[in-house]
C-alpha atoms as a PDB file:
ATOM      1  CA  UNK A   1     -16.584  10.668  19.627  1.00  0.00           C
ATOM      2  CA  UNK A   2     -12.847  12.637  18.944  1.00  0.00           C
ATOM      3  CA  UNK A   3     -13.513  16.176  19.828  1.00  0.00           C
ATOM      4  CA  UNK A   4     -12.914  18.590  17.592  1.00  0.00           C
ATOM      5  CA  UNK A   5      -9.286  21.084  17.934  1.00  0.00           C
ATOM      6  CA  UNK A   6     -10.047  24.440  19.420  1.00  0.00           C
ATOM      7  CA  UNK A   7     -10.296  27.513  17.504  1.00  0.00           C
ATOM      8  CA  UNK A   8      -6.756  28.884  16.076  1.00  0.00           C
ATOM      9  CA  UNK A   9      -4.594  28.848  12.644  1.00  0.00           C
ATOM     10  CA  UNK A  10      -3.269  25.345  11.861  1.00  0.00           C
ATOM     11  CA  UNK A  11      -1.792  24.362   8.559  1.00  0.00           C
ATOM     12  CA  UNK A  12      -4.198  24.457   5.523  1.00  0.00           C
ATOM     13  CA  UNK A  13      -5.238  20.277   5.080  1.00  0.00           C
ATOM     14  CA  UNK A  14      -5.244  20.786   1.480  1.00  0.00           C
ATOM     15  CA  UNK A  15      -1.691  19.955  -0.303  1.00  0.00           C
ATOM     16  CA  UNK A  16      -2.316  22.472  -3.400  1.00  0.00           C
ATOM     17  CA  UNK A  17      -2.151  25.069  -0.210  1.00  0.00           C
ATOM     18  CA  UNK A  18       0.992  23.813   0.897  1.00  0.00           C
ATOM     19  CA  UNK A  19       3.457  26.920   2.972  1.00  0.00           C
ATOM     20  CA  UNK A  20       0.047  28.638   3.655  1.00  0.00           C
ATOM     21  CA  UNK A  21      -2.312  28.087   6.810  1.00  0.00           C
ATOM     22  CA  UNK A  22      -5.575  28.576   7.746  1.00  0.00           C
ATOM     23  CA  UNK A  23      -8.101  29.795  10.462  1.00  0.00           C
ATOM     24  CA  UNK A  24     -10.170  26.685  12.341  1.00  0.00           C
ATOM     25  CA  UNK A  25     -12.926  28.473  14.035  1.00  0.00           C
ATOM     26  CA  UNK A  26     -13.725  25.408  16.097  1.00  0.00           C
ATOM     27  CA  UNK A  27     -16.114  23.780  13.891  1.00  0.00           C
ATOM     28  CA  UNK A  28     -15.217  25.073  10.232  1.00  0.00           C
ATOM     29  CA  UNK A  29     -12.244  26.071   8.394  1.00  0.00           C
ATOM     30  CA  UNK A  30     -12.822  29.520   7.279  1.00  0.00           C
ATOM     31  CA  UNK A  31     -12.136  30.662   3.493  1.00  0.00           C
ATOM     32  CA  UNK A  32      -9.087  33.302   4.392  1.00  0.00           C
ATOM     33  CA  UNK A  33      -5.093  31.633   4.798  1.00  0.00           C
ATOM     34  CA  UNK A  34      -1.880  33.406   5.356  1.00  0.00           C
ATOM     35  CA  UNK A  35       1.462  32.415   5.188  1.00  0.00           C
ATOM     36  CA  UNK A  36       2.915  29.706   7.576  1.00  0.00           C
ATOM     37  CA  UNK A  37       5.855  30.740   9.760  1.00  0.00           C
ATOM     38  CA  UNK A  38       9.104  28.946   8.817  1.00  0.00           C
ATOM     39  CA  UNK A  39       9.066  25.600  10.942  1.00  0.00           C
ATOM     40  CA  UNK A  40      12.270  25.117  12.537  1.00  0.00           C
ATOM     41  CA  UNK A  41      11.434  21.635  13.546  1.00  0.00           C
ATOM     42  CA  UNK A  42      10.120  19.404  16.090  1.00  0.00           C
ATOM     43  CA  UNK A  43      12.098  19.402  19.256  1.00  0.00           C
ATOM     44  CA  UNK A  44      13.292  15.477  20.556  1.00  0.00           C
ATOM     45  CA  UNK A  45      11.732  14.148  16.537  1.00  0.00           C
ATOM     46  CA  UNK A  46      14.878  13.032  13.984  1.00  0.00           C
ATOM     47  CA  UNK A  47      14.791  15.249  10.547  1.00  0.00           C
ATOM     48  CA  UNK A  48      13.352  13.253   7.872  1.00  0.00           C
ATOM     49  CA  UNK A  49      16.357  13.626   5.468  1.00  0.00           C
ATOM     50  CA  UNK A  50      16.760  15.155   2.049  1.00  0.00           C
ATOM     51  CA  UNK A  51      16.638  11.773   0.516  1.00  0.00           C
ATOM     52  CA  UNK A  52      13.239  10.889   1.900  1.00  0.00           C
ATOM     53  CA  UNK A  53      11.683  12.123  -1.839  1.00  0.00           C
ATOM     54  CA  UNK A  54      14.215   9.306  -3.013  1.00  0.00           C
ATOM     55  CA  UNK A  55      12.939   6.744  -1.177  1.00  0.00           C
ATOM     56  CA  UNK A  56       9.238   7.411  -1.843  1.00  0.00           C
ATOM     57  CA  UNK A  57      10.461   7.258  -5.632  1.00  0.00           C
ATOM     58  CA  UNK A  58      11.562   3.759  -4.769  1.00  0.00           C
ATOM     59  CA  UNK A  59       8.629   2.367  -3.092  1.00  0.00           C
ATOM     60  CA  UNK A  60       7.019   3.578  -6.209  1.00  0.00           C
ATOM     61  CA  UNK A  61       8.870   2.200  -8.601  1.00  0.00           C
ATOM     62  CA  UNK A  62       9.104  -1.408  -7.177  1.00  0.00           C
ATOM     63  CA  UNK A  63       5.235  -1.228  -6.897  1.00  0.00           C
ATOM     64  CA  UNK A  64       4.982  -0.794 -10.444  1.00  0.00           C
ATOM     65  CA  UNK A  65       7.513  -3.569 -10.642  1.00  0.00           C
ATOM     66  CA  UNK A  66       5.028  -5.676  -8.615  1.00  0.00           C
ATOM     67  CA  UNK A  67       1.905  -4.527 -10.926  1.00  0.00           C
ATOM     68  CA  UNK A  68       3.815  -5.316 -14.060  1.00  0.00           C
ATOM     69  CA  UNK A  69       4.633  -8.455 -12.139  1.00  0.00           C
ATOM     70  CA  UNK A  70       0.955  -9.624 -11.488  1.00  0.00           C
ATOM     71  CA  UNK A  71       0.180  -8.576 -15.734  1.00  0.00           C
ATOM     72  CA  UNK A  72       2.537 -11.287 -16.448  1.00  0.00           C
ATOM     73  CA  UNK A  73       0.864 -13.293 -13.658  1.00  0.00           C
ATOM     74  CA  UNK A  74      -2.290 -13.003 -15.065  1.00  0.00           C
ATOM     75  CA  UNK A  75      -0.911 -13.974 -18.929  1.00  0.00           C
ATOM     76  CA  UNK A  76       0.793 -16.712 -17.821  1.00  0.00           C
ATOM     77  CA  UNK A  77      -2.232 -17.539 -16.180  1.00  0.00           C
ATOM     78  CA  UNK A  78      -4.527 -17.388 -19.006  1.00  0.00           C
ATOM     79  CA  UNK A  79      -1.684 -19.353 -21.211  1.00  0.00           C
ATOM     80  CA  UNK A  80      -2.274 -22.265 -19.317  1.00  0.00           C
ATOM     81  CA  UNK A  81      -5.856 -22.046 -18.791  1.00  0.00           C
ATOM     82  CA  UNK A  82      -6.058 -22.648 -22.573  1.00  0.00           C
ATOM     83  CA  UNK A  83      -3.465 -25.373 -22.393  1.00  0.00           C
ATOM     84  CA  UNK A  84      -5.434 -27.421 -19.830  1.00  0.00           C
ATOM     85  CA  UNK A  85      -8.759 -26.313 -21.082  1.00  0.00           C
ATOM     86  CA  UNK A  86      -7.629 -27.728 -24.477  1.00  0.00           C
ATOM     87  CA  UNK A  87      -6.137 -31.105 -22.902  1.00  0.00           C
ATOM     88  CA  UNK A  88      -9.337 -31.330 -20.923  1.00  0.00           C
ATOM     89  CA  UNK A  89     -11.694 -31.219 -23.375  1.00  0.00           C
ATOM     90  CA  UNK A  90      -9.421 -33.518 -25.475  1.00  0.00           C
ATOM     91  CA  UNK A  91      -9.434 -30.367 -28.783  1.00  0.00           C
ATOM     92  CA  UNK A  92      -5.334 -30.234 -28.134  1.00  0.00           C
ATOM     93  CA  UNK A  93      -3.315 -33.587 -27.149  1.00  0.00           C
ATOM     94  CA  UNK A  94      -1.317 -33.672 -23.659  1.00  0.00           C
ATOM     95  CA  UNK A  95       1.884 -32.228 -24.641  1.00  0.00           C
ATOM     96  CA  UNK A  96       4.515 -32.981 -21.878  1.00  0.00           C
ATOM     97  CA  UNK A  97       7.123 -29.809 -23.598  1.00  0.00           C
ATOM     98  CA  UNK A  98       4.392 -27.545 -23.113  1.00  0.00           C
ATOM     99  CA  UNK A  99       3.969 -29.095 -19.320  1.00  0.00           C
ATOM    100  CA  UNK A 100       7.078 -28.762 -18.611  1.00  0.00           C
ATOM    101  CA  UNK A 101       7.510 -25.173 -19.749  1.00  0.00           C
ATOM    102  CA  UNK A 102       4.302 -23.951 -17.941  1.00  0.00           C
ATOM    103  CA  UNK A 103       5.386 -25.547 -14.775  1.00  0.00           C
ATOM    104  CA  UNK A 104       8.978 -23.795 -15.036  1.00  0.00           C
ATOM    105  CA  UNK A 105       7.793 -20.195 -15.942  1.00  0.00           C
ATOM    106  CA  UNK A 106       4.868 -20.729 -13.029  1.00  0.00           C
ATOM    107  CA  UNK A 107       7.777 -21.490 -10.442  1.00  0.00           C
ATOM    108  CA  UNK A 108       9.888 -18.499 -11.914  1.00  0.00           C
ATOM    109  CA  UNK A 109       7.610 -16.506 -11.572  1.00  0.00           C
ATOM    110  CA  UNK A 110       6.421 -17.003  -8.305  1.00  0.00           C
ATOM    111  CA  UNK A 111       9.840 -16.777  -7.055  1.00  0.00           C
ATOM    112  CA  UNK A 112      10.243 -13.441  -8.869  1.00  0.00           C
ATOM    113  CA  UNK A 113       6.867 -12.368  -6.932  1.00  0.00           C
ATOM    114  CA  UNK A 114       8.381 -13.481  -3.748  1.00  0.00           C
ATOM    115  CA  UNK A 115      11.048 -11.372  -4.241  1.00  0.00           C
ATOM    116  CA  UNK A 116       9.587  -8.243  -5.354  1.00  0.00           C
ATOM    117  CA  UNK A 117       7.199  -8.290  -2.398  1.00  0.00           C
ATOM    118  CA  UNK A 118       9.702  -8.512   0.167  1.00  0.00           C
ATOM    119  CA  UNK A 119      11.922  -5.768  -0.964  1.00  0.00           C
ATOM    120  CA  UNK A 120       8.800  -3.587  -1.854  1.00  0.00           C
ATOM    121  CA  UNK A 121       7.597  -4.565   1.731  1.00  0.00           C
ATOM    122  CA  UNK A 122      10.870  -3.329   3.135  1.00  0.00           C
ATOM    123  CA  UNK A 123      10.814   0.045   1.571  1.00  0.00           C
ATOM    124  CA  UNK A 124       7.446   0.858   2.137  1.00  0.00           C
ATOM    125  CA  UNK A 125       7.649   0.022   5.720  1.00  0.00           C
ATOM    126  CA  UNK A 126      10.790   1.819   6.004  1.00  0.00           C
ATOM    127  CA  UNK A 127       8.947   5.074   3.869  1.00  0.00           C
ATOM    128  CA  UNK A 128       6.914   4.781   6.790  1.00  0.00           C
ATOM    129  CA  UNK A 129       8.337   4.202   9.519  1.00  0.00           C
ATOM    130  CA  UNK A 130      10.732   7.306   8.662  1.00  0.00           C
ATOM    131  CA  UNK A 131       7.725   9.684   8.071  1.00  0.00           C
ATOM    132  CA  UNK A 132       6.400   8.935  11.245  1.00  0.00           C
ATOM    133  CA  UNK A 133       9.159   9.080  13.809  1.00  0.00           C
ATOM    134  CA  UNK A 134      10.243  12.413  12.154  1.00  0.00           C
ATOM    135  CA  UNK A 135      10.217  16.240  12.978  1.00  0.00           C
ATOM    136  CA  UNK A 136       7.250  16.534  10.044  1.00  0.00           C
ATOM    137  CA  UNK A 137       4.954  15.407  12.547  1.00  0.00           C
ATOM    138  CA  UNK A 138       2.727  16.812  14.508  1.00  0.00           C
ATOM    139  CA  UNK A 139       3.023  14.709  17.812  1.00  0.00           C
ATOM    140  CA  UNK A 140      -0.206  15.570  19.668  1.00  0.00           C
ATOM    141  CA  UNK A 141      -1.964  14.220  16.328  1.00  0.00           C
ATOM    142  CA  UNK A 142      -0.108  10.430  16.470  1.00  0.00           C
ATOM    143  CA  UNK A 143      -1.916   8.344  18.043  1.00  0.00           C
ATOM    144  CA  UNK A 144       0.315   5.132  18.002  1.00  0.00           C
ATOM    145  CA  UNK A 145       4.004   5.136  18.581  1.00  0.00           C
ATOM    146  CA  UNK A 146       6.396   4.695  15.851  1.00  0.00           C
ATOM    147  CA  UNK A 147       7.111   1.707  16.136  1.00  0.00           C
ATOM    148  CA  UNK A 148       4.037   0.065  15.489  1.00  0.00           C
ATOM    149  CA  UNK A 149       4.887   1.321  11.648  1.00  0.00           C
ATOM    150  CA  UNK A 150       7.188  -2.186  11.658  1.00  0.00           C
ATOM    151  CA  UNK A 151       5.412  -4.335  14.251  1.00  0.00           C
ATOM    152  CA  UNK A 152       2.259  -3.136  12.837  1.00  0.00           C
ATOM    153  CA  UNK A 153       2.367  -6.013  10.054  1.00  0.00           C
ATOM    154  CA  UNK A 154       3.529  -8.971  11.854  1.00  0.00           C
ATOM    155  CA  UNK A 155       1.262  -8.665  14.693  1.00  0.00           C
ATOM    156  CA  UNK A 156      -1.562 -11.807  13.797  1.00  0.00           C
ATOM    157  CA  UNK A 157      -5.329 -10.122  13.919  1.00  0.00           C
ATOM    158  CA  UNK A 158      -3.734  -6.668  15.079  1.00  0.00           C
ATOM    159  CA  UNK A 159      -1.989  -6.917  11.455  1.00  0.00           C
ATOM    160  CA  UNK A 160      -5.527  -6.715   9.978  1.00  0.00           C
ATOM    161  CA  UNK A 161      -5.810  -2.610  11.232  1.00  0.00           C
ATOM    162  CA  UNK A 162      -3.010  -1.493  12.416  1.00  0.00           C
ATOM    163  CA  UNK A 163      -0.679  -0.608   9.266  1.00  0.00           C
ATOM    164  CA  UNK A 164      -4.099   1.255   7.912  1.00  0.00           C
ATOM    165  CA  UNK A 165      -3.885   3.166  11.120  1.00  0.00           C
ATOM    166  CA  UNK A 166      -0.274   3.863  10.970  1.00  0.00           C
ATOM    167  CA  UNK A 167      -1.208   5.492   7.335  1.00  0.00           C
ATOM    168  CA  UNK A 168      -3.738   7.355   8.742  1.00  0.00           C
ATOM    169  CA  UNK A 169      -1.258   8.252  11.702  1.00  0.00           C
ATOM    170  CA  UNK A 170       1.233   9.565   9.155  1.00  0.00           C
ATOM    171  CA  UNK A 171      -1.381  11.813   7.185  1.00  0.00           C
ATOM    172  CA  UNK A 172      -2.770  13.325  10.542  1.00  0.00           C
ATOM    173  CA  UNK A 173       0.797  14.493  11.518  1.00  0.00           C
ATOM    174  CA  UNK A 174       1.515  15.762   8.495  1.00  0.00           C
ATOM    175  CA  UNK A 175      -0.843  18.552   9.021  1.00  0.00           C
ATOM    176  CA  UNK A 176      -1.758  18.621  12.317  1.00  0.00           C
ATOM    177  CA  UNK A 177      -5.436  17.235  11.638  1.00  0.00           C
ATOM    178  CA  UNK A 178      -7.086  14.765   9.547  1.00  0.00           C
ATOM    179  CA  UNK A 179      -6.534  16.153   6.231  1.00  0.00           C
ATOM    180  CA  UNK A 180      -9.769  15.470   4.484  1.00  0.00           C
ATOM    181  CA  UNK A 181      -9.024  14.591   1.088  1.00  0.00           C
ATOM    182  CA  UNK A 182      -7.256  11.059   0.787  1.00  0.00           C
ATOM    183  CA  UNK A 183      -9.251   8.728   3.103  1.00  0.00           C
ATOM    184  CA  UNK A 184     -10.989   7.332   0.644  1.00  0.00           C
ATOM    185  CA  UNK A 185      -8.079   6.433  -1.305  1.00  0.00           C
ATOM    186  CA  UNK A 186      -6.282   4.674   1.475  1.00  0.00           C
ATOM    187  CA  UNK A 187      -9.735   2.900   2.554  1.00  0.00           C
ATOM    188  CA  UNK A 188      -9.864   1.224  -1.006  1.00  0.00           C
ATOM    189  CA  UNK A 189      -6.128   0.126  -1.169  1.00  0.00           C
ATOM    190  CA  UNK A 190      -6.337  -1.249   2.468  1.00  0.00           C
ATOM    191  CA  UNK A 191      -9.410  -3.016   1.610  1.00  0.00           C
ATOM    192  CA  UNK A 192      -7.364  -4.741  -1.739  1.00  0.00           C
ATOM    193  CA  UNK A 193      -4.801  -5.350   0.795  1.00  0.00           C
ATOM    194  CA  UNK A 194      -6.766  -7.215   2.760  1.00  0.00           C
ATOM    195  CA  UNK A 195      -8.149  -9.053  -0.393  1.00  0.00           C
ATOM    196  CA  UNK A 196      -4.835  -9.776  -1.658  1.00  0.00           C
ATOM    197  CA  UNK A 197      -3.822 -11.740   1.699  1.00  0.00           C
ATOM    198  CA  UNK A 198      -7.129 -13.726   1.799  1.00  0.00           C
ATOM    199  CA  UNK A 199      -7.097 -14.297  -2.295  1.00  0.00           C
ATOM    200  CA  UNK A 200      -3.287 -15.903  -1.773  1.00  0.00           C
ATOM    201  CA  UNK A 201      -4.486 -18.245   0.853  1.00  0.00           C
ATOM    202  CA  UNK A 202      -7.640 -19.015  -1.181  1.00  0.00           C
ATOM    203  CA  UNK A 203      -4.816 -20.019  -3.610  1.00  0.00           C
ATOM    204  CA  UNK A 204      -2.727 -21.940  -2.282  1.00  0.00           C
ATOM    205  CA  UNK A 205      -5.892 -24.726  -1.555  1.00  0.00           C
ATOM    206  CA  UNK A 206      -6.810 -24.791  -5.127  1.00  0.00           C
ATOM    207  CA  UNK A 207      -3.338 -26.123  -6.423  1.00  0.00           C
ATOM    208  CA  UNK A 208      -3.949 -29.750  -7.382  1.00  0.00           C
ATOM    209  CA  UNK A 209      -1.459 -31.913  -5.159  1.00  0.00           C
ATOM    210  CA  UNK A 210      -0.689 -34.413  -8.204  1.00  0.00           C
ATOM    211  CA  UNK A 211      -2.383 -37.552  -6.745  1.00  0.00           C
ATOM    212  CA  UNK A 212      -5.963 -36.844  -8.461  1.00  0.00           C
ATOM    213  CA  UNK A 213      -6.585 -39.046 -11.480  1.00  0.00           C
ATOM    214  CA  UNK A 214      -5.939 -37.527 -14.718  1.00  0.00           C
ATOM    215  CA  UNK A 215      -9.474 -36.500 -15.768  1.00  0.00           C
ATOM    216  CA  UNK A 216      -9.887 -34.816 -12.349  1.00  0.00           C
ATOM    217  CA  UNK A 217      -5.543 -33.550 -12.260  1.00  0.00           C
ATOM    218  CA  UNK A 218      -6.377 -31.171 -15.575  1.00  0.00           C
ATOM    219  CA  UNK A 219      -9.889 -30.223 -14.293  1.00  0.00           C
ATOM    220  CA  UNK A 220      -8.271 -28.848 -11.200  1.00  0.00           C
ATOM    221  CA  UNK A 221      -5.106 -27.382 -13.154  1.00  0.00           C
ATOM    222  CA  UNK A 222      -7.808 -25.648 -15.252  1.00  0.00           C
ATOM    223  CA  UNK A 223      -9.786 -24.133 -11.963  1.00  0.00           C
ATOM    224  CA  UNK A 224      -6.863 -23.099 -10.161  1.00  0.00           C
ATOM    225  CA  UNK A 225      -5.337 -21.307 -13.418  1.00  0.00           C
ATOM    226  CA  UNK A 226      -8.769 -19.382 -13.841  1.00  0.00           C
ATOM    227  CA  UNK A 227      -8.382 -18.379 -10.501  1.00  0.00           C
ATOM    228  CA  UNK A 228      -5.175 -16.969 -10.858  1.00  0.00           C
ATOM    229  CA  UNK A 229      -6.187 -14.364 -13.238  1.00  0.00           C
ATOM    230  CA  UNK A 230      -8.718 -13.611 -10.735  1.00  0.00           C
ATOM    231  CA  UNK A 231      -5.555 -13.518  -8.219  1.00  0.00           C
ATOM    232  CA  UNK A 232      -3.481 -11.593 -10.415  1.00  0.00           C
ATOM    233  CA  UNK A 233      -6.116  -8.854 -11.013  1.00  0.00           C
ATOM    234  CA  UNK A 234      -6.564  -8.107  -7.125  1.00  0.00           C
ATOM    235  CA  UNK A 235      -2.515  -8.147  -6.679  1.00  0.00           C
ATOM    236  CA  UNK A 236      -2.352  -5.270 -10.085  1.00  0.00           C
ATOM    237  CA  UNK A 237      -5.124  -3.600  -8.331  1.00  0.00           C
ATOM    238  CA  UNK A 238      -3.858  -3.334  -5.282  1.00  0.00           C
ATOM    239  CA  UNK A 239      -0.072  -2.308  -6.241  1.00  0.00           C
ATOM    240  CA  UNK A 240      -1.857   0.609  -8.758  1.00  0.00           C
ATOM    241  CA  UNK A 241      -3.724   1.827  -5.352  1.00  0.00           C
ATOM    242  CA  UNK A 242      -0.371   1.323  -3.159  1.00  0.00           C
ATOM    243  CA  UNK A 243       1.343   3.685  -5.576  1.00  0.00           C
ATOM    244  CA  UNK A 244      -1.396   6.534  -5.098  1.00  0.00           C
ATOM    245  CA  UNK A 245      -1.437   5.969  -1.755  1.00  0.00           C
ATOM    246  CA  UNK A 246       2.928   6.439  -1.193  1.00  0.00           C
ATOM    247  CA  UNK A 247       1.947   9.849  -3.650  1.00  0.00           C
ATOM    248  CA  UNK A 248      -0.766  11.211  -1.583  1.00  0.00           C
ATOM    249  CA  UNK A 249       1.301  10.465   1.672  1.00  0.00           C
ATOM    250  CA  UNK A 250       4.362  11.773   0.373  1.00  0.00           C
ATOM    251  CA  UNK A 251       2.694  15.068  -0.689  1.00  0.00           C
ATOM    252  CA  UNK A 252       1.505  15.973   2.310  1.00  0.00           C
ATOM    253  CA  UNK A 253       4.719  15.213   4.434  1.00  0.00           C
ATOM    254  CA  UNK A 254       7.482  16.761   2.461  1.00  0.00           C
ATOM    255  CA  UNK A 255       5.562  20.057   2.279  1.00  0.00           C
ATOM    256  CA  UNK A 256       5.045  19.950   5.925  1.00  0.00           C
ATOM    257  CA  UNK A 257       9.218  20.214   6.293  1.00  0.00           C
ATOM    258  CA  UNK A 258       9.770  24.403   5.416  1.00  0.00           C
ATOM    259  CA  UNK A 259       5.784  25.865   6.075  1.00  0.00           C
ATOM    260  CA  UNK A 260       4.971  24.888   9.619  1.00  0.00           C
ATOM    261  CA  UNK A 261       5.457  25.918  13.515  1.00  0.00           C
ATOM    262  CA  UNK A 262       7.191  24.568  16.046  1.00  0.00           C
ATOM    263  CA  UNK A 263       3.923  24.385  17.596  1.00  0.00           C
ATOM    264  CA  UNK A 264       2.121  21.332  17.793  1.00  0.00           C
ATOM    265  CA  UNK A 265      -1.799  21.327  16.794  1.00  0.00           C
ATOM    266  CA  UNK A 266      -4.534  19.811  19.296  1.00  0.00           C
ATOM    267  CA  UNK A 267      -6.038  16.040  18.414  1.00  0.00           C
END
């Protein structure tokens, strides 16, 4: 069991209370605040950088890309669901134009997807990585090293838990302790994270490999296309609970900059 900080004024965990801090009587936080002292820093941590607002603007805005992404996923999707569905059950015949042009939009836009998650996977690990490493920490409340905010997702198995933790990392030094509101919100998009991995592989099995007989070629084109709606719905679900998450992370870091202490708060 983590024991609980000792008794003293530590930096309000709500973000609406932001410059103000509050007394932790050991086992509550009591209903009075005061003003923060003006937080010169954390000796031997980098500053974050004025333009760390800018970059959490970014992540956010390339996660949107990514949602608006997975809406055309999903209507593509759906397109050829009726396309096949129609060819199956012999109401439209096989139109080899119409083929052609799902298969080309289908590779676009996977390659579009490819390369919207890789640039929105480099600026959210480098949002935070940044946050972490800097002076609006609270050291004694990390309990990884900074690192790990890169390694983190390449690790195999360790990748499963440790970005979440990173996250988690990140909102505990913001403030000195775990901030209480928020958890919940980060639970949910790591757990459509985690979806979103297993639903791609899931994916990936489902495309027909083009030696099946006709009958059984269009009933598998028809499965795998209803499944990528399914797909597409956990990948827009899961970039709409990314962006929340970069917002609630981001509001409790920058505020952290001008309204704490030098002085580091207990784990």
């Amino acid at each position: 069991m983590t024991s609980l900080p000792p008794a003293g004024w530590y930096p309000d965990p709500d973000p609406q209370q932001a410059g103000r801090e509050r007394y932790w009587n050991g086992a509550r936080w009591a209903a009075g605040t005061r003003p923060a002292p003006v937080r010169q820093g954390t000796v031997g941590r980098p500053p974050l950088g004025p333009r760390y607002g800018v970059l959490a603007g970014l992540v956010q805005g390339f996660l949107g890309l990514c949602l608006l992404m997975s809406l055309a996923r999903a209507a593509l999707a759906l397109w050829t669901a009726d396309v096949v569905g129609g060819w199956r059950d012999g109401s439209q015949p096989v139109d080899l134009t119409t083929a052609d042009r799902l298969d080309q939009l289908t590779i676009l836009a996977s390659w579009l997807d490819v390369g919207l998650l890789l640039v929105t996977g480099v600026l959210f690990i480098t949002w935070l990585y940044r946050a972490h490493r800097s002076d609006r920490m609270y050291p004694a409340a990390l309990r990884h090293g900074s690192g790990w905010a890169i390694g983190g997702w390449f690790v195999p198995i360790l990748g499963l838990w440790r970005p979440l933790q990173m996250v988690n990392d990140v909102r505990r030094g913001a403030v000195g302790l775990d901030p209480g509101q928020g958890g919940a919100l980060v639970g949910w998009w790591w757990a459509m994270y985690v979806a979103v991995m297993l639903s791609g592989r899931i994916s990936a099995t489902l495309y027909p490999t083009g030696d099946e007989k006709p009958r059984r070629l269009l009933e598998a084109l028809l499965y795998s296309a209803r499944y990528d709606v399914a797909d597409a719905v956990i990948n827009t679900v899961a970039a709409a609970l990314a962006i929340l998450v970069v917002r609630h992370v981001t509001q409790l870091v920058l505020p952290a900059a001008a309204d704490r202490t030098a002085a580091v708060a207990p784990a």
